[in-house]
N, C-alpha and C. Protein backbone atom coordinates (compact mmCIF):
# COMPACT_ATOMS: atom_id res chain seq x y z
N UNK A 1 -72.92 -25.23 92.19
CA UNK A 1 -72.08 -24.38 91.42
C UNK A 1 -70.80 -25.12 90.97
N UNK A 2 -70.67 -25.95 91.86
CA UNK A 2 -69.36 -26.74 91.24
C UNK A 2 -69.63 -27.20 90.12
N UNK A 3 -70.47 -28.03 90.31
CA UNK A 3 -70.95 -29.53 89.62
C UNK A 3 -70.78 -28.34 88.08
N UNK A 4 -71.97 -27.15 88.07
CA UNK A 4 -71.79 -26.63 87.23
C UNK A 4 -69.77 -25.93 86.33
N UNK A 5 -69.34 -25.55 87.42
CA UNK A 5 -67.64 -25.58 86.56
C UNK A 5 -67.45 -26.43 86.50
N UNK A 6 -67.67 -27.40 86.40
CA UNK A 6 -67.08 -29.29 86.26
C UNK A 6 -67.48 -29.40 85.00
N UNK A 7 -68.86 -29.27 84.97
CA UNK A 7 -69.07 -29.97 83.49
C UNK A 7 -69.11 -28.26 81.93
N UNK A 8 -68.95 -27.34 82.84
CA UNK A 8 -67.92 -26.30 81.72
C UNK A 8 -66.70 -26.49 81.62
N UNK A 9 -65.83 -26.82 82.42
CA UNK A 9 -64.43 -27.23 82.30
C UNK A 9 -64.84 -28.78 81.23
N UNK A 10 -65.52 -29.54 81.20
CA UNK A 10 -65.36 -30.84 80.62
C UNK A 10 -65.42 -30.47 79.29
N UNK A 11 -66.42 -29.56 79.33
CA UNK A 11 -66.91 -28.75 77.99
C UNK A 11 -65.91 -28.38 77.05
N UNK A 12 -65.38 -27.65 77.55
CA UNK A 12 -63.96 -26.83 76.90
C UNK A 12 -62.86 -28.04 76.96
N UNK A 13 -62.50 -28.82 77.82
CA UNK A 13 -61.58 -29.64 77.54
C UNK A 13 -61.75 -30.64 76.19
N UNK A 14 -62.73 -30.85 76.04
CA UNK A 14 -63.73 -31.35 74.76
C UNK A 14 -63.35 -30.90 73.58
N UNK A 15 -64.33 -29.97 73.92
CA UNK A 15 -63.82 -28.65 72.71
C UNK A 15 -61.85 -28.40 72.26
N UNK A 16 -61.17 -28.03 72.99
CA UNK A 16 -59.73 -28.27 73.08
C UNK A 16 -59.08 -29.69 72.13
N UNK A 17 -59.65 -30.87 72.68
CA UNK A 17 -59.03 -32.07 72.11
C UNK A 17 -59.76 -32.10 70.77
N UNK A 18 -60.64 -31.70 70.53
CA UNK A 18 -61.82 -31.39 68.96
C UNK A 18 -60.65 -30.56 68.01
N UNK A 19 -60.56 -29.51 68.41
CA UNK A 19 -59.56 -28.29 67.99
C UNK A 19 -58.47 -28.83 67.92
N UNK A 20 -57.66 -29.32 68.93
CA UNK A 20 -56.52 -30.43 68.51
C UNK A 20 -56.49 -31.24 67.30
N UNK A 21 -57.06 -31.99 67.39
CA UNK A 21 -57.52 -33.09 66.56
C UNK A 21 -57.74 -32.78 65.06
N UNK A 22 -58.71 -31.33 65.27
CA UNK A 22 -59.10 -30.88 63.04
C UNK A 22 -57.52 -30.03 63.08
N UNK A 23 -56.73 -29.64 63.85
CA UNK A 23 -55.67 -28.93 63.27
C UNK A 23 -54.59 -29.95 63.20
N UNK A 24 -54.31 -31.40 63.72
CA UNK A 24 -53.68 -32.13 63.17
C UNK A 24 -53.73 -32.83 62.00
N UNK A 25 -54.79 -33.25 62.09
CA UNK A 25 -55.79 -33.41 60.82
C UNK A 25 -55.44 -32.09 59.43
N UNK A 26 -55.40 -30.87 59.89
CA UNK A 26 -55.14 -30.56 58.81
C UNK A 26 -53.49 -30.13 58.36
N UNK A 27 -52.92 -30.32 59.47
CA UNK A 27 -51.45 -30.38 59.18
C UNK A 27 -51.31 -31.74 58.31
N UNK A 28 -51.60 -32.52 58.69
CA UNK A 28 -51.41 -33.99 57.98
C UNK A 28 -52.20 -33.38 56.36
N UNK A 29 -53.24 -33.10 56.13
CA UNK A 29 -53.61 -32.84 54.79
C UNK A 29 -52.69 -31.55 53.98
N UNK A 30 -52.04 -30.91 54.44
CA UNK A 30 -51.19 -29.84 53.99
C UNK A 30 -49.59 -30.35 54.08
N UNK A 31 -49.47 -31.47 55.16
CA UNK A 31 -48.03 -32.31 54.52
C UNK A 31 -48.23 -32.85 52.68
N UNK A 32 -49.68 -33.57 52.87
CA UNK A 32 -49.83 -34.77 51.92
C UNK A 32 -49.84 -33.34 50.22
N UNK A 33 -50.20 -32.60 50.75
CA UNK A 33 -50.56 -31.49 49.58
C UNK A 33 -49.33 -31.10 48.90
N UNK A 34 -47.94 -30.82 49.74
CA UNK A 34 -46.91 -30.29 49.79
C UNK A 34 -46.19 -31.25 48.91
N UNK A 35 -46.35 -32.76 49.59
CA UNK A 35 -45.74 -33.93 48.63
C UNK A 35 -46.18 -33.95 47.71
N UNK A 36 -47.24 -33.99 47.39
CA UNK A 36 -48.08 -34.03 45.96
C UNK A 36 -47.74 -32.45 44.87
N UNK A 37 -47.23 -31.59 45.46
CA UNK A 37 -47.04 -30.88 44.57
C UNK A 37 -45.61 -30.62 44.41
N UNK A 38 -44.29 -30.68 45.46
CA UNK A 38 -43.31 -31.40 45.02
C UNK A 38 -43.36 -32.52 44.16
N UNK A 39 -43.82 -33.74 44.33
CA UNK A 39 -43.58 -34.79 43.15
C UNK A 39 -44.52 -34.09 41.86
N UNK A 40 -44.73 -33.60 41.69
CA UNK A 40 -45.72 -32.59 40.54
C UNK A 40 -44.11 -31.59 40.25
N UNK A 41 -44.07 -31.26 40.83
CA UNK A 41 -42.81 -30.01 40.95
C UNK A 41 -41.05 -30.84 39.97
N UNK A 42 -41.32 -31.82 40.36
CA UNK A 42 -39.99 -33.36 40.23
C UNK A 42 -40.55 -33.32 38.81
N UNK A 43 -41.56 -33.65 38.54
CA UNK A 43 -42.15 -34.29 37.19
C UNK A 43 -41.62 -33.26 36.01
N UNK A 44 -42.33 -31.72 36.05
CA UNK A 44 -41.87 -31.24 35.74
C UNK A 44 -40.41 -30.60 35.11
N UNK A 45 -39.75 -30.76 36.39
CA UNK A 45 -37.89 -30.44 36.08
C UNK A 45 -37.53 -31.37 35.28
N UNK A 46 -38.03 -32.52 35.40
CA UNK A 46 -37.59 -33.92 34.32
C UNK A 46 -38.08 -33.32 33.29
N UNK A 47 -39.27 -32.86 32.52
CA UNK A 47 -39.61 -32.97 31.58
C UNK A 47 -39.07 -31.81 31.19
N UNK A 48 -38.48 -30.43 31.85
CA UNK A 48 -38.26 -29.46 30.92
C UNK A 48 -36.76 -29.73 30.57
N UNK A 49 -36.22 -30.46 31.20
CA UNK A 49 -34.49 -31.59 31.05
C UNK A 49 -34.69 -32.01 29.55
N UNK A 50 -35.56 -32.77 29.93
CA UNK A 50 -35.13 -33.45 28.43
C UNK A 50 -36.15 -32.62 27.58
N UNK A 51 -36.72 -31.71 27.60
CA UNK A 51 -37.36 -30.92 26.27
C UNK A 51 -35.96 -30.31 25.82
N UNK A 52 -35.03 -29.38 26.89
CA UNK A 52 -34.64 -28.96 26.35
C UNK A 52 -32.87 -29.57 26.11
N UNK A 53 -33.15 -31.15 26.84
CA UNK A 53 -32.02 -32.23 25.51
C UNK A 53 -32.22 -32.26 24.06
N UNK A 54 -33.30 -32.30 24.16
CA UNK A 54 -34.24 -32.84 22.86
C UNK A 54 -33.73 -31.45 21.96
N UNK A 55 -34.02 -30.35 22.44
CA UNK A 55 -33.62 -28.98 21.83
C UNK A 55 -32.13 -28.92 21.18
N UNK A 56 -31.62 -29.20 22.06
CA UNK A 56 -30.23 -29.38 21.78
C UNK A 56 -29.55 -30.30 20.90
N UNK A 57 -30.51 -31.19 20.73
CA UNK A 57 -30.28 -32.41 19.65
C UNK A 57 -30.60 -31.95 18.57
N UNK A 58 -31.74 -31.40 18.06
CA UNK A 58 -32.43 -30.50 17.09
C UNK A 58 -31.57 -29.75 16.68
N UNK A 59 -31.20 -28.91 17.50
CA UNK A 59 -30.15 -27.45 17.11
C UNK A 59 -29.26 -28.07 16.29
N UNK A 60 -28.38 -29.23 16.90
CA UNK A 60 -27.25 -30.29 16.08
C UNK A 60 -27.55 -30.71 14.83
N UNK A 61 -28.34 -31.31 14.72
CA UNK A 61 -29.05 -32.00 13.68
C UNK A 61 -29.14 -30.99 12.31
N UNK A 62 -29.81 -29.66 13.08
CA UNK A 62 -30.22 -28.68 11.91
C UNK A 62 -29.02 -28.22 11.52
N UNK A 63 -28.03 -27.89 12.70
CA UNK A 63 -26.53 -27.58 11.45
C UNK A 63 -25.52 -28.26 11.10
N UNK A 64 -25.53 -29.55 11.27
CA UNK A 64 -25.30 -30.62 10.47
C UNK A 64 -26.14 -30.71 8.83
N UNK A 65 -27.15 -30.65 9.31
CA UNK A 65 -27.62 -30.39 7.68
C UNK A 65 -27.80 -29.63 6.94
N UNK A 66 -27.25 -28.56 7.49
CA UNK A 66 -27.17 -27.21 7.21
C UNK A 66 -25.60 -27.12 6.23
N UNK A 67 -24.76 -27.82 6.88
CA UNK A 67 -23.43 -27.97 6.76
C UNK A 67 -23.45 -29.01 5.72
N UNK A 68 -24.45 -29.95 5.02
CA UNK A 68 -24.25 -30.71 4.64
C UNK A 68 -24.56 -30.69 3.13
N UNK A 69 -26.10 -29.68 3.33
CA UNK A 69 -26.19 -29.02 2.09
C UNK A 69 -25.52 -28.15 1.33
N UNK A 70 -24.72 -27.54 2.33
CA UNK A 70 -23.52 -26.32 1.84
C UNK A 70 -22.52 -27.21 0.87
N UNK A 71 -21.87 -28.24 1.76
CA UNK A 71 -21.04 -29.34 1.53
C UNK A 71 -21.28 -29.82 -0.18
N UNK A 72 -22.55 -30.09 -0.41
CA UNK A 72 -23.25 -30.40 -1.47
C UNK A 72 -23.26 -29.64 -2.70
N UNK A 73 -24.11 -28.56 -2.11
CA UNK A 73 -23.76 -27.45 -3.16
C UNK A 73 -22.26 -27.38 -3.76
N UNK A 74 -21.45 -27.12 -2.72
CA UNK A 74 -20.32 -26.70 -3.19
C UNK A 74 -19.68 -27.88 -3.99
N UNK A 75 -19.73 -28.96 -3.91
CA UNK A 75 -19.21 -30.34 -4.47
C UNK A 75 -19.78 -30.16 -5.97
N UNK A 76 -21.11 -29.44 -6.37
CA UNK A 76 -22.08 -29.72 -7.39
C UNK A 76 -21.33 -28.59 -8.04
N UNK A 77 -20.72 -27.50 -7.53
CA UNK A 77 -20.33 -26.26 -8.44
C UNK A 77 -19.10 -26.81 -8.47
N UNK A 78 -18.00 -27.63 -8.06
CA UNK A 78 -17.12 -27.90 -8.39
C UNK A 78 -17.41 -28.66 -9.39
N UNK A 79 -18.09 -30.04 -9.55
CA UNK A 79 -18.16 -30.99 -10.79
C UNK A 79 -18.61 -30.11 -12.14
N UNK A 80 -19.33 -29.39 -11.98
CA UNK A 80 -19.53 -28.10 -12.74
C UNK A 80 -18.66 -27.95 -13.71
N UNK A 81 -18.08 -27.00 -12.66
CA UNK A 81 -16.64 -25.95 -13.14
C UNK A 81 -15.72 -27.07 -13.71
N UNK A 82 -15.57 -28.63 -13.28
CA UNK A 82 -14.32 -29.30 -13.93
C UNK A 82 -15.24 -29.83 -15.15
N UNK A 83 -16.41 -30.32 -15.49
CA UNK A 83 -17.04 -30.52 -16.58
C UNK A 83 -17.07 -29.48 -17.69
N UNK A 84 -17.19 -28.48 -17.41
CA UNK A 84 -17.24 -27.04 -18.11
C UNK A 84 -15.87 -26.86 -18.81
N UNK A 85 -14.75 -26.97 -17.64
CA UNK A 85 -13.47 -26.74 -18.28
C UNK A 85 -13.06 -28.39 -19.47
N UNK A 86 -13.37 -29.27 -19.32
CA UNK A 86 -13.12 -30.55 -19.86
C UNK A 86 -13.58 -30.17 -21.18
N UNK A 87 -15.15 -29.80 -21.37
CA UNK A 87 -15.53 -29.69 -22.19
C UNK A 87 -15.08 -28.56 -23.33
N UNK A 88 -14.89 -27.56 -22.81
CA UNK A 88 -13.92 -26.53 -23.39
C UNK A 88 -12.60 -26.90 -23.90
N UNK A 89 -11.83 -28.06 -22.97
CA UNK A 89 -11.00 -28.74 -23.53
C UNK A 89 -11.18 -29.44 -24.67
N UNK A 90 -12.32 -30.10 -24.75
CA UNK A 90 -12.51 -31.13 -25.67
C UNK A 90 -12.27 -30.29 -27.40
N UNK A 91 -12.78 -28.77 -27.09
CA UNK A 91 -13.40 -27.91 -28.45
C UNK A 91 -12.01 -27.83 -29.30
N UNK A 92 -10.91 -27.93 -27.95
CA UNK A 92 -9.54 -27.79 -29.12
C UNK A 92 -8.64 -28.93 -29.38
N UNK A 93 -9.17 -29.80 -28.61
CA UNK A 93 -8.67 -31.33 -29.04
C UNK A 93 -9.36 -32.45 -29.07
N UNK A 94 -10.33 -32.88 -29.75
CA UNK A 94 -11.35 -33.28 -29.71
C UNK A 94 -11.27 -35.13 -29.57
N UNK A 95 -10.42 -35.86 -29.90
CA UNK A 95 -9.32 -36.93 -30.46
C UNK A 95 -8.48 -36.96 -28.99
N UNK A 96 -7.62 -36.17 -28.23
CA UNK A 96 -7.29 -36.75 -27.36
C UNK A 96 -8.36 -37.06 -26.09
N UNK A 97 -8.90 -36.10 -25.75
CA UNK A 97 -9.96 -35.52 -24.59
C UNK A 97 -11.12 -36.19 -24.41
N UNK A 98 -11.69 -36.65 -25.78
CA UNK A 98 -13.14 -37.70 -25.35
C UNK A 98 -13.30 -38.81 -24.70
N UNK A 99 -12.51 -39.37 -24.97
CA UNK A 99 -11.94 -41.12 -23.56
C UNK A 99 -11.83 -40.48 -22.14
N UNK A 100 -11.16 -39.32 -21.81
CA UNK A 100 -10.69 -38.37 -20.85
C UNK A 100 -11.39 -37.82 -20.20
N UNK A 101 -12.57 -37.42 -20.61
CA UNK A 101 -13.88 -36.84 -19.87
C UNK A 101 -14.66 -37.65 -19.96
N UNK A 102 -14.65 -38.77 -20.62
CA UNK A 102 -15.60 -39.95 -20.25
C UNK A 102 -15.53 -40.67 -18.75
N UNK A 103 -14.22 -41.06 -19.24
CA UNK A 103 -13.36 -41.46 -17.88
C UNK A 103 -13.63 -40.91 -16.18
N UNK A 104 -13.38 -39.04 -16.81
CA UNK A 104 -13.63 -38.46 -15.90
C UNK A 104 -14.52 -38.12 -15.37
N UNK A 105 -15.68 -38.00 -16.45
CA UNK A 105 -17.49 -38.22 -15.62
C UNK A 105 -17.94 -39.04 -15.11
N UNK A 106 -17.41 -40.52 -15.44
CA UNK A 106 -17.50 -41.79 -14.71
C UNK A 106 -17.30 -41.36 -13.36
N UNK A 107 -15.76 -40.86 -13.13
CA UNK A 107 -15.29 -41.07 -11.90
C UNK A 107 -16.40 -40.32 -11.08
N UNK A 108 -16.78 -39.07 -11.50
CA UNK A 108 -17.16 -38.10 -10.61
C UNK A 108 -18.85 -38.49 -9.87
N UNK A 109 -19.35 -39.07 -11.43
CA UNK A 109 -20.76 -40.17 -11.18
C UNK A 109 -20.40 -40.84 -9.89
N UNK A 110 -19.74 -41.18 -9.87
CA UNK A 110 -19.30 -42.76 -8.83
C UNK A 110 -19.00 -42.30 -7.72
N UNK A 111 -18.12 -41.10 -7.18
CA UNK A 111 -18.19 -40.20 -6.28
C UNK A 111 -19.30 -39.46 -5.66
N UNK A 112 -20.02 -38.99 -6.43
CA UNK A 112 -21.39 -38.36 -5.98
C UNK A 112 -22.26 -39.77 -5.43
N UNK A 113 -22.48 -40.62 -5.95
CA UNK A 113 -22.76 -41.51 -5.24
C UNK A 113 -23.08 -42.36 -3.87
């Protein structure tokens, strides 16, 4: 009867260090899982960083040129309005004014430029 609890006790002590062993085993595979999806987790935060640098650069960009076309426009209705008035000038002095708006379309050519 001994002999027999001897080798059930060996049994289970067996069994025990087995059971030990797959649950370290799987602590170690659920560390390695944890790292792997932190550095997955890292990767991420970087990339939504600079998507949304990148966003922010965009946003700039678009009202800068937003601002630039305005800028434009408005420069184009001014040369306009001073061509318009020159020329209206010219209708009542025709002899001083033509050298004068020549002059002065030059300049404005050369400016837009």
């Amino acid at each position: 009867m001994r002999q027999s609890l001897e080798s059930r006790l060996a049994a289970a002590e067996m069994l025990r260090k087995a059971a030990e062993l797959e649950k370290l085993e799987k602590e170690e595979s659920a560390k390695l899982a944890l790292l792997e999806q932190e550095a997955m987790m890292e990767k991420v935060v970087q990339e939504s960083r600079r998507l949304q640098q990148e966003a922010e650069e965009n946003s700039k960009v678009a009202i800068s040129l937003y601002f630039c076309k305005y800028e434009r426009v408005f420069l184009m209705c001014k040369v306009s309005s001073y061509l318009s008035s020159n020329l209206l000038g010219l209708r009542s002095s025709p002899f001083d004014g033509h050298s004068l708006l020549e002059r002065d379309t030059m300049n404005i050519i050369i400016f837009l430029k």
